[in-house]
Structures are given as C-alpha cells and as structure tokens.
N, C-alpha and C. Protein backbone atom coordinates (compact mmCIF):
# COMPACT_ATOMS: atom_id res chain seq x y z
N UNK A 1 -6.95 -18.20 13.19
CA UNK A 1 -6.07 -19.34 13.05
C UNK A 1 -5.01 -19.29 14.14
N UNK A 2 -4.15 -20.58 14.54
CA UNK A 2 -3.55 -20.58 15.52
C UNK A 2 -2.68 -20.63 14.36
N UNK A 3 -1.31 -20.43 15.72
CA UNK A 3 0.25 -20.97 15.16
C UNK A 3 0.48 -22.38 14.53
N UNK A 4 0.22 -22.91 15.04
CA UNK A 4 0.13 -24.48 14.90
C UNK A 4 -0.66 -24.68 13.93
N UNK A 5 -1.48 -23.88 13.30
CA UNK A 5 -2.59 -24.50 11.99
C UNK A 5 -1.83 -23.63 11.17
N UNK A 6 -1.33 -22.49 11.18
CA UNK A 6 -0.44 -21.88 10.34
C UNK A 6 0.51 -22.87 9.58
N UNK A 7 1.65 -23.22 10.99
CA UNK A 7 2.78 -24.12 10.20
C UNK A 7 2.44 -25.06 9.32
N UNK A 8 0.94 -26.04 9.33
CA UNK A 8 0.92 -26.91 8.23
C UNK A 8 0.36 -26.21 7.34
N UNK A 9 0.80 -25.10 6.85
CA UNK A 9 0.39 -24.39 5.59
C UNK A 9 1.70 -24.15 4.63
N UNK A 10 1.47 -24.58 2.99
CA UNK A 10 2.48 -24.38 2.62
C UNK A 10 3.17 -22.83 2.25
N UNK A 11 4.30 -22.41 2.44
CA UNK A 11 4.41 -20.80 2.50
C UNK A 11 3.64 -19.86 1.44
N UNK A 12 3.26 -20.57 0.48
CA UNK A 12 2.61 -19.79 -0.64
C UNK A 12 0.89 -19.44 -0.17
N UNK A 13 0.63 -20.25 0.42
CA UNK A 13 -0.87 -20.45 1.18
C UNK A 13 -0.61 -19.33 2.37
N UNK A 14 0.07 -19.10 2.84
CA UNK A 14 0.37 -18.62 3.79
C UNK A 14 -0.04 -17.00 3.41
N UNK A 15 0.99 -17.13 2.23
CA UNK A 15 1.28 -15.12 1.64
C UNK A 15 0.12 -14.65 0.81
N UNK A 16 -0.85 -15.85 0.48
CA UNK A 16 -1.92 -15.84 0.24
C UNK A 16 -3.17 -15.47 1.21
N UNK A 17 -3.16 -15.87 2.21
CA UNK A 17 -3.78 -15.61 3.86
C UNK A 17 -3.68 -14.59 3.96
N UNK A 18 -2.30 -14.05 3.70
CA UNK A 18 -1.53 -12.66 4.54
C UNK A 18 -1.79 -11.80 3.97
N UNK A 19 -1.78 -11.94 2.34
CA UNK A 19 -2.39 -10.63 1.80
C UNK A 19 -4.01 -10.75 1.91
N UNK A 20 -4.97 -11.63 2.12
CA UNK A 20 -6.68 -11.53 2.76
C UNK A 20 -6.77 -11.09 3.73
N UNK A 21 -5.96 -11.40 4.77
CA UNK A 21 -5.76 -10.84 6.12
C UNK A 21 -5.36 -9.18 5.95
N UNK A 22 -4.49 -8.88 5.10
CA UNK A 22 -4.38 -7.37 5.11
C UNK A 22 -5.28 -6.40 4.15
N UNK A 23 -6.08 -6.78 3.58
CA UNK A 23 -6.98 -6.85 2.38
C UNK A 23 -8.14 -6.26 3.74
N UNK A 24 -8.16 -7.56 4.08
CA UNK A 24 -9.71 -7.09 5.45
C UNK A 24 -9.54 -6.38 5.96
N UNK A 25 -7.92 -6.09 6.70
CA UNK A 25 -7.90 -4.96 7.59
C UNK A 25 -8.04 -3.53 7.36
N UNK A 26 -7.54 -3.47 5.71
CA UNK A 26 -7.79 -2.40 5.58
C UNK A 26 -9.34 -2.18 5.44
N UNK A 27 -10.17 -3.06 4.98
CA UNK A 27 -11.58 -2.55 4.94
C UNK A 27 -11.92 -2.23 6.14
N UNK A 28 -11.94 -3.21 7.26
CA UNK A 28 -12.26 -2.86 8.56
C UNK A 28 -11.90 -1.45 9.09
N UNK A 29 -10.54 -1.00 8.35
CA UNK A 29 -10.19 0.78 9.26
C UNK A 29 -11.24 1.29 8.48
N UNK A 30 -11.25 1.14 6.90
CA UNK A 30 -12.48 1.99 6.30
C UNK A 30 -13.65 2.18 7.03
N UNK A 31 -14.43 1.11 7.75
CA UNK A 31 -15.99 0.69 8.38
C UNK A 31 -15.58 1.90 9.42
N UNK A 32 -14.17 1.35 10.16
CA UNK A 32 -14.44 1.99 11.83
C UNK A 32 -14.04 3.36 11.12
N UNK A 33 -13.13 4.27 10.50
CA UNK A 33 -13.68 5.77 9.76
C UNK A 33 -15.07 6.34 9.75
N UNK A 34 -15.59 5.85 8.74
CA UNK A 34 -17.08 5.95 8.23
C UNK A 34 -18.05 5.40 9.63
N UNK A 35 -18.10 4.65 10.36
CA UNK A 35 -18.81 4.85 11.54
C UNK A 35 -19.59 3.30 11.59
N UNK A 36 -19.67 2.53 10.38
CA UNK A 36 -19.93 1.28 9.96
C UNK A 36 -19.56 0.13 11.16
N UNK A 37 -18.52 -0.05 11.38
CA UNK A 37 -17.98 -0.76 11.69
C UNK A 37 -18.47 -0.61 13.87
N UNK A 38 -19.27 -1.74 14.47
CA UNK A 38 -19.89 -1.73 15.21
C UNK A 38 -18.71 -3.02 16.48
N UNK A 39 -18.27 -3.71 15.47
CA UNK A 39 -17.48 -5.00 17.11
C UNK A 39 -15.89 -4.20 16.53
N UNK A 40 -15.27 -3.40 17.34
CA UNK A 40 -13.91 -2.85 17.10
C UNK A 40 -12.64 -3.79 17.37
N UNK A 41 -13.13 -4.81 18.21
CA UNK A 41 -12.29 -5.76 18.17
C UNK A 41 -12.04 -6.74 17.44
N UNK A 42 -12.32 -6.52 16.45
CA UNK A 42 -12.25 -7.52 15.02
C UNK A 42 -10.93 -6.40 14.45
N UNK A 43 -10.63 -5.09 14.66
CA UNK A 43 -9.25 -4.19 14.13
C UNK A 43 -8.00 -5.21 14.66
N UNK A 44 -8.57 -6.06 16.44
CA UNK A 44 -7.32 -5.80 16.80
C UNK A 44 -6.97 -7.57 16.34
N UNK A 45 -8.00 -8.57 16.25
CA UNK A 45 -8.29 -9.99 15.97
C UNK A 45 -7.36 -9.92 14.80
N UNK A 46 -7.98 -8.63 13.43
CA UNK A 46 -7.18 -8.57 12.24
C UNK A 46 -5.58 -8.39 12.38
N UNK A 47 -5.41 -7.69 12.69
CA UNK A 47 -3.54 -7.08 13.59
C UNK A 47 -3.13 -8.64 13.79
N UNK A 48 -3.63 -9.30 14.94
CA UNK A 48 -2.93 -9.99 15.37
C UNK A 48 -2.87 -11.15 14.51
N UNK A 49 -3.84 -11.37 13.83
CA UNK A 49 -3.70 -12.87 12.44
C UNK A 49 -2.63 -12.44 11.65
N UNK A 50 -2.19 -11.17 11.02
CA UNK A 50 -1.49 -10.82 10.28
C UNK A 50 -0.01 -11.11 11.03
N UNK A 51 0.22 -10.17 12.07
CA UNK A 51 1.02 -10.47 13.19
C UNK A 51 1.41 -12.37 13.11
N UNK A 52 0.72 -13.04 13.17
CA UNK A 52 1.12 -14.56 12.97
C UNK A 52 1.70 -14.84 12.12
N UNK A 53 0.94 -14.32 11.19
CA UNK A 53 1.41 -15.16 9.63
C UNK A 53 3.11 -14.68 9.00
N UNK A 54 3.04 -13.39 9.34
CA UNK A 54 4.43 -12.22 9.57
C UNK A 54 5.43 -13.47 10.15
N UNK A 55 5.25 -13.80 11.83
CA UNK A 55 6.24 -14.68 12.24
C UNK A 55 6.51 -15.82 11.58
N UNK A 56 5.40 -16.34 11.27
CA UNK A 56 5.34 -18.15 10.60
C UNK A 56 6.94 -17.75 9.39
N UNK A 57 6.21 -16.95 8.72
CA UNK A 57 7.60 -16.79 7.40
C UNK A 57 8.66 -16.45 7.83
N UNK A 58 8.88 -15.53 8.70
CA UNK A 58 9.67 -15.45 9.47
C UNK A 58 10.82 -16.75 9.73
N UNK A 59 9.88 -17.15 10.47
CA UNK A 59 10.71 -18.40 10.98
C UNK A 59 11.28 -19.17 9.85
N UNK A 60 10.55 -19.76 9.29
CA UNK A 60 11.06 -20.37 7.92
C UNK A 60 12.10 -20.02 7.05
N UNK A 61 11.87 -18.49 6.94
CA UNK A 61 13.35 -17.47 6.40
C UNK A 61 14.28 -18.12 7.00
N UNK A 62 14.42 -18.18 8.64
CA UNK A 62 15.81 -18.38 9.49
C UNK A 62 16.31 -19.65 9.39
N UNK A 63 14.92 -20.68 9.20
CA UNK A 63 15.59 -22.18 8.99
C UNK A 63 16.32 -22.26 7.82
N UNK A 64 15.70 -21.67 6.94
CA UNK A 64 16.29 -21.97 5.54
C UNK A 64 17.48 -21.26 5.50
N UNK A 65 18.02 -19.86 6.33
CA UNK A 65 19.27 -19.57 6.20
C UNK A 65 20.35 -20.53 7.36
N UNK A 66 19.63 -21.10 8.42
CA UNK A 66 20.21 -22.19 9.01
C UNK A 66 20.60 -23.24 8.04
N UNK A 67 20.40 -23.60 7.36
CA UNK A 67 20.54 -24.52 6.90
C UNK A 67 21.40 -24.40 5.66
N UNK A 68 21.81 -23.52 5.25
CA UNK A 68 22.33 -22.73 4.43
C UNK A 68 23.42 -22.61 4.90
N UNK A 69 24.04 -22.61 5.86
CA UNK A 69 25.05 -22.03 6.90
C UNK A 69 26.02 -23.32 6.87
C-alpha cells in the first residue's frame, strides 16, 4: 500500500492493517530462521508497510493535538 491509499483509511482500519502487517512479519522471521522462507525481500517490503502505517497515525496524533492547541 502507498501513503496516499493509507490516508483514506479510517484510523481503526489502519491499527487493524498494522497489527496483520506485524502478525506477517513475524511469521516471515519464523520462515527466514527455519530456512522456509526463499524471496527475503518480502522481511524488508514487511518493515517498510508497517513503517507507513506507524507514520499515517502518527500524523493524525499531531493534527489532532494541533488542533487541540
């Protein structure tokens, strides 16, 4: 997923993503351990989706304390 398909997600959809996204990753370290796991760049694809979804809320945190202010 991009940034931009992220933001039209509502934040609950989001932390929902984020915990599947970290759910996989951990299986994926399991595969690449055990010897399973054959395209290694799906460890780093996983990292970085999570890595997104991390900022998306992020951001939203700061508006909402902007706005708060």
């Amino acid at each position: 997923m991009k940034p931009k398909e992220i933001r039209l997600l509502t934040t609950e959809e989001i932390r929902a993503k984020l915990n599947d996204a970290r759910q996989e990753y951990m299986n994926l370290r399991f595969q690449a351990v055990t010897g399973q796991l054959t395209d290694t760049s799906r460890l780093k694809q996983s990292r970085r989706l999570i890595a997104r979804f991390l900022t998306v809320l992020r951001e939203r945190e700061l508006q909402g304390e902007e706005g708060a202010e």
